[in-house]
Protein backbone atom coordinates (compact mmCIF):
# COMPACT_ATOMS: atom_id res chain seq x y z
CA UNK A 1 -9.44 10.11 9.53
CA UNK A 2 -7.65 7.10 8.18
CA UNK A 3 -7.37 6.28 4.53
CA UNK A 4 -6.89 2.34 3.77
CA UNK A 5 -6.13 1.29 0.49
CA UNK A 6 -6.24 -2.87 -0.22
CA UNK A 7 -8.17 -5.52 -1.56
CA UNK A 8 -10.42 -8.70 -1.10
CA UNK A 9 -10.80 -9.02 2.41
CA UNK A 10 -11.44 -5.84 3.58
CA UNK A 11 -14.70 -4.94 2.15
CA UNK A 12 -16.83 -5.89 5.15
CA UNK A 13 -14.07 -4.26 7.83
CA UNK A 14 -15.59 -1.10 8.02
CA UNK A 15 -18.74 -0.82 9.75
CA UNK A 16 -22.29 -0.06 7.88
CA UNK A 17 -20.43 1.64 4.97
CA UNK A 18 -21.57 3.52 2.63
CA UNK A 19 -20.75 3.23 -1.35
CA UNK A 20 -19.34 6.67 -2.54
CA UNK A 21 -17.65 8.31 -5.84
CA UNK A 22 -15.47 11.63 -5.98
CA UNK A 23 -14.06 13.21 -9.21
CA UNK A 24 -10.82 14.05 -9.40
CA UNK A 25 -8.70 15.64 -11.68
CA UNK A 26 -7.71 11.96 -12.36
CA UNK A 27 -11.03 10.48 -12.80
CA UNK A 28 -13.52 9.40 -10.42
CA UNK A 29 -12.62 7.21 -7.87
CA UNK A 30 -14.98 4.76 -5.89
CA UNK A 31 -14.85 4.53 -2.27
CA UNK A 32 -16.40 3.33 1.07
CA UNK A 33 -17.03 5.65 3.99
CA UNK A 34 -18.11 4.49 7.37
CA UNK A 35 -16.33 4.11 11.00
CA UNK A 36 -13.98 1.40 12.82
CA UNK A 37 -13.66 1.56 16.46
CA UNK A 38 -15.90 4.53 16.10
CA UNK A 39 -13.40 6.58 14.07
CA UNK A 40 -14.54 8.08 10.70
CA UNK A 41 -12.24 5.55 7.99
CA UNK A 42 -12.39 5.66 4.31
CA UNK A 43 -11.41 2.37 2.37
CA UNK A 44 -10.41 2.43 -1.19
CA UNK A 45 -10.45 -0.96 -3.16
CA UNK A 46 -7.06 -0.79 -5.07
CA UNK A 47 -8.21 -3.52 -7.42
CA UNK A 48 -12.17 -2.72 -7.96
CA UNK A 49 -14.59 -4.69 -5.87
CA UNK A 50 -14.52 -7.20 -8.08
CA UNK A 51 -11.09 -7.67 -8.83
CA UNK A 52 -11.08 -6.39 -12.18
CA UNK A 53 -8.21 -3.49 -12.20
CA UNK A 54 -4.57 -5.01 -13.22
CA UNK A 55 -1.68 -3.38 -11.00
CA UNK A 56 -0.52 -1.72 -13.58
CA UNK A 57 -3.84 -0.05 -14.95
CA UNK A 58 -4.81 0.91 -11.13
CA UNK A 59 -5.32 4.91 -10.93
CA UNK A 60 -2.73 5.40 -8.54
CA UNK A 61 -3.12 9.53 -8.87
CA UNK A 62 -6.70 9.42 -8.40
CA UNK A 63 -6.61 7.53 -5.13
CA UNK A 64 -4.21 8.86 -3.22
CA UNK A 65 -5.59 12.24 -4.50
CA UNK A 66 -8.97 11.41 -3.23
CA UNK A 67 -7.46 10.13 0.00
CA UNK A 68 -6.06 13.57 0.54
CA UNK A 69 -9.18 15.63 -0.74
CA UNK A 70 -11.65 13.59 1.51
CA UNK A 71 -9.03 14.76 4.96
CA UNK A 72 -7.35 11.77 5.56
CA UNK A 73 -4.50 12.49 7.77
CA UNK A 74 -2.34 9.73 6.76
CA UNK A 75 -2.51 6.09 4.14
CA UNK A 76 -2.14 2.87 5.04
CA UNK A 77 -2.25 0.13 2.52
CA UNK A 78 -2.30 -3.76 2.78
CA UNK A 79 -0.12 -6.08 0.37
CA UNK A 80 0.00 -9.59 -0.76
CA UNK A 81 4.29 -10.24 -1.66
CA UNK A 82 6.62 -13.07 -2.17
CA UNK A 83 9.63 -13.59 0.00
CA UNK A 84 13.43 -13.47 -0.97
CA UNK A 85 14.21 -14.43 2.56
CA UNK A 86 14.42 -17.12 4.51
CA UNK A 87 12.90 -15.11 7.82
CA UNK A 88 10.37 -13.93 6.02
CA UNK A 89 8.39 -16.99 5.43
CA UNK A 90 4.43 -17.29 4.36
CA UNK A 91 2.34 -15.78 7.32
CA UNK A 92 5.09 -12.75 7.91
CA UNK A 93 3.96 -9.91 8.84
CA UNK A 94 6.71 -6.83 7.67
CA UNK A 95 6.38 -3.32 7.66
CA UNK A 96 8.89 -2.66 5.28
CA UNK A 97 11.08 1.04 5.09
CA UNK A 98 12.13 0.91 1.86
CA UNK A 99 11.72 0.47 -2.12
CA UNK A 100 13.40 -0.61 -5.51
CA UNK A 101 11.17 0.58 -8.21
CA UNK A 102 11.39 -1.90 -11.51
CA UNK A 103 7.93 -0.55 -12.42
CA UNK A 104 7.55 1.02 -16.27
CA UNK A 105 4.86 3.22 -17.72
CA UNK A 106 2.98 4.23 -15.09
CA UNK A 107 1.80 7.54 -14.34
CA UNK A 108 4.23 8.33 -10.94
CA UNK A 109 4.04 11.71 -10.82
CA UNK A 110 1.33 14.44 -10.11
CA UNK A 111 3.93 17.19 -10.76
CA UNK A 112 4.95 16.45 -14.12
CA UNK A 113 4.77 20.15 -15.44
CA UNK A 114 1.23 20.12 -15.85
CA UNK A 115 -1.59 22.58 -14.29
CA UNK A 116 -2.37 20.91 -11.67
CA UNK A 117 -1.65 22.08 -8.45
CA UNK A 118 -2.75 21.27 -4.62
CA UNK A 119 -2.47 23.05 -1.40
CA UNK A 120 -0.42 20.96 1.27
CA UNK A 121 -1.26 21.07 4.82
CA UNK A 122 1.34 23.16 5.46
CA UNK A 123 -0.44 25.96 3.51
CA UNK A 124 2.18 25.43 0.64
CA UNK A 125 1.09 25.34 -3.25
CA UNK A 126 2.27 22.60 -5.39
CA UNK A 127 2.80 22.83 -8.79
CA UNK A 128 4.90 22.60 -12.05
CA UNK A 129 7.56 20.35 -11.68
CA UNK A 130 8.33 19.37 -8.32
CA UNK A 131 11.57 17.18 -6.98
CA UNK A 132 10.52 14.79 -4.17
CA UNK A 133 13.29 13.78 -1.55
CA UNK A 134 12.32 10.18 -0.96
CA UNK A 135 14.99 8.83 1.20
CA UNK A 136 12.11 7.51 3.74
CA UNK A 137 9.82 6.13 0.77
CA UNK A 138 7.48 5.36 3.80
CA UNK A 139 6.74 7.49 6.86
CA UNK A 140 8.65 7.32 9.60
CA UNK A 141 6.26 8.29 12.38
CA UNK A 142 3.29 6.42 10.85
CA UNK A 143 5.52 3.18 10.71
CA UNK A 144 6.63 4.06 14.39
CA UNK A 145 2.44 3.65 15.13
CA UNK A 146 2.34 0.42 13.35
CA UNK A 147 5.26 -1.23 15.06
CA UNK A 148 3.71 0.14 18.65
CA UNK A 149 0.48 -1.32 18.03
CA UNK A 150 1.40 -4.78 16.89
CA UNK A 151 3.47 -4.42 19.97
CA UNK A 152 0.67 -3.77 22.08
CA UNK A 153 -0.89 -6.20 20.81
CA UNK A 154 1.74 -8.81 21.22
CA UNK A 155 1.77 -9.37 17.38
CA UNK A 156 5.19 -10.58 15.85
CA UNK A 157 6.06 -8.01 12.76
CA UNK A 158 9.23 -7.84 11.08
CA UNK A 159 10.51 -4.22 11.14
CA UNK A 160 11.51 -2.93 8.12
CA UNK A 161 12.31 -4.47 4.56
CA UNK A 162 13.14 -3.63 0.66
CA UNK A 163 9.85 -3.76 -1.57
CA UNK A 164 10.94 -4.53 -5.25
CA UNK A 165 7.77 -3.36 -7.28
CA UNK A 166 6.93 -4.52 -10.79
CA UNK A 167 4.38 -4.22 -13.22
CA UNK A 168 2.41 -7.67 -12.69
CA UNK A 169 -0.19 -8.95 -13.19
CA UNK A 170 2.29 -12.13 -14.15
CA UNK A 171 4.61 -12.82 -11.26
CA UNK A 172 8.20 -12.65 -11.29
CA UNK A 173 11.33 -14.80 -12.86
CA UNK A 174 13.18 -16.55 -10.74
CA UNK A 175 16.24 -14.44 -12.68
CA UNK A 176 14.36 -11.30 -11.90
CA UNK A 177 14.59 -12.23 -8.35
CA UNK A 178 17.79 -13.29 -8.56
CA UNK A 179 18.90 -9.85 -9.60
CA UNK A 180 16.20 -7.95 -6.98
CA UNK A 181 17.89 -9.90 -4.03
CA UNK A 182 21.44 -9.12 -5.60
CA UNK A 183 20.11 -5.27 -5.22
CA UNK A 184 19.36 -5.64 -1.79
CA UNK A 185 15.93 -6.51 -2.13
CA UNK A 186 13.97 -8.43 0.26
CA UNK A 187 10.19 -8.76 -1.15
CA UNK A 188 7.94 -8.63 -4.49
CA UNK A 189 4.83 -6.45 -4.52
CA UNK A 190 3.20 -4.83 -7.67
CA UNK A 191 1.53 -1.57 -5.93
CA UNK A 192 3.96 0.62 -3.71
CA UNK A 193 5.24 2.32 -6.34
CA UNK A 194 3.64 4.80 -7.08
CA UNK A 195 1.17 4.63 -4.54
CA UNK A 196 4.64 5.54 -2.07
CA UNK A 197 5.92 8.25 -3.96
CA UNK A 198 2.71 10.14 -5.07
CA UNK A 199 1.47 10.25 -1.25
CA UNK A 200 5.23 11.65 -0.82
CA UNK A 201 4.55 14.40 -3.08
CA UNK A 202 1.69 15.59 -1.21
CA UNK A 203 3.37 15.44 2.34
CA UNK A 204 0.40 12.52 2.67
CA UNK A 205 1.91 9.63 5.48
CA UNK A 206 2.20 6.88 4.05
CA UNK A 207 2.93 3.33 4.91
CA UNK A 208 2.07 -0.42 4.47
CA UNK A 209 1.18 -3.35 6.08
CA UNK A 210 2.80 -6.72 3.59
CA UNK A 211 1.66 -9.94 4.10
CA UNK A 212 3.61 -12.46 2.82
CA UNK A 213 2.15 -15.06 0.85
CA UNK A 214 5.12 -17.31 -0.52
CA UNK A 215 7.95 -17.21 -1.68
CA UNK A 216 9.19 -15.92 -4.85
CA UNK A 217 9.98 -17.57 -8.22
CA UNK A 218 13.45 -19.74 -7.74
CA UNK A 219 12.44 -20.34 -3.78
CA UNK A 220 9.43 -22.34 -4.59
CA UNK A 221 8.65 -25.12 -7.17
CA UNK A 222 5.99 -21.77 -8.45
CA UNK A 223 4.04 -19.34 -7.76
CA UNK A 224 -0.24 -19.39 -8.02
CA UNK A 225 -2.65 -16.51 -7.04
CA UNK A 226 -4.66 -19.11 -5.63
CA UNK A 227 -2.21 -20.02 -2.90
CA UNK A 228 -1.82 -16.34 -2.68
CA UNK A 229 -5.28 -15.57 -1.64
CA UNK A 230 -5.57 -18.69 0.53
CA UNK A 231 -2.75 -17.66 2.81
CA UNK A 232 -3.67 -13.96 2.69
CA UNK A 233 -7.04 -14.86 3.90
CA UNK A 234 -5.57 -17.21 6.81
CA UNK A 235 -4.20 -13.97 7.99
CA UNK A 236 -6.73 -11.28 7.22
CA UNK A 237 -8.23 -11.28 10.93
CA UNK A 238 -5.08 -9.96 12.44
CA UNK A 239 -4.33 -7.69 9.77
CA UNK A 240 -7.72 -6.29 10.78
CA UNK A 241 -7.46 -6.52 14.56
CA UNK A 242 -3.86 -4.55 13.99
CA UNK A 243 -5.63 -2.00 11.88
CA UNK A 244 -8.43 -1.82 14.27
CA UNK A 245 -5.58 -0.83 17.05
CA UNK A 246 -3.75 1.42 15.12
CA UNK A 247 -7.46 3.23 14.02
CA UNK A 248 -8.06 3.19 17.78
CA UNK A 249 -5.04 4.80 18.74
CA UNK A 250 -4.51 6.98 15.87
């Protein structure tokens, strides 16, 4: 089973879902169950159905924990980023390999000395305080699926990419990106961190699918979420017909 986690434009992908809840030891967290391509999927709206969770308030623990406690075998998340590059223009597709966390006060850690404590699928117990080796932020193998079904499908991706995460919900400075493309960075998302490095404590696959919208502050005269939504939208069907693929072939 397949976990996606994303946001407007996927609500109606899977087929005849059903609304569900799960507690977890980080609250409850809603959920949709149902099947694509007639594969049991499980969709997770990062932002509330309605929109109404901030990046930075999102219950990153609880989700990918419930990802994990429902079975899925691996995460893959959608999301909307600006561009520091001039290949990368608005309609991109990337599949990006790494990360730059700028992010600040969020809870990034399940293993922060605390009781909890989860079995891996490797039999292993988790707890305490736990050192994650993140040099491959996102999964290799699951990224190695991507790429092979956009190539199947004859869909132009860009392989691999720096994700510079911040807080949000306001969008960057065009100093901030300034700096962030000094660094090495290459796009502007608000989510991947944690959501990255708390599947990575788990030994959950992980891995993302970034659209990109525009480009960032000092690129472009500025930067609106409504032009944000309008060209994610232009681009949601083939974001679903990849996931569909990758579902199919999973």
């Amino acid at each position: 089973m397949i976990a996606i986690i994303g946001g407007s434009g996927f609500y109606d992908f899977i087929e005849n879902s059903e609304e569900r809840k799960i507690d977890t030891p980080f609250g409850e967290v809603q959920f949709d169950f149902g099947k694509v391509m007639d594969k049991d999927v499980i969709f997770i709206p990062r932002h509330g159905k309605k929109h109404s969770i901030a990046p930075s308030s999102i219950n990153y623990r609880g989700n990918i924990y419930a990802a994990f406690k429902l079975g899925a075998e691996c995460v893959i998340t959608t999301n909307a980023v600006g561009s520091m590059r001039d290949n990368m223009i608005p309609g991109s597709l990337i599949i990006p390999d790494q990360i730059l966390d700028f992010t600040s006060g969020r809870k990034n850690t399940f293993f922060d000395g605390s009781d909890f404590s989860v079995t891996s699928k490797k039999g292993e117990i988790l707890k305490g305080v736990i050192h994650t080796d993140v040099t491959n932020p996102y999964d290799i193998e699951l990224r190695k699926k991507i790429l092979e079904a956009s190539k199947n499908l004859k869909l132009k991706v860009i392989d691999g990419g720096c994700m510079t995460v911040y807080n949000g919900p306001r969008y960057e400075t065009p100093a901030e990106m300034k700096m962030a493309k000094i660094l090495g960075g290459d796009l502007a998302g608000m989510t991947s961190a944690p959501e990255a490095f708390l599947a990575k404590e788990i030994e959950l696959p992980y891995a993302t699918i970034a659209v990109v919208t525009n480009f960032v502050a000092g690129l472009q005269e500025k930067v609106s979420h409504e032009e944000v939504e309008e060209v994610f939208n232009k681009n949601i069907d083939k974001i679903k017909l990849l996931f569909s693929s990758i579902i199919d072939n999973y």
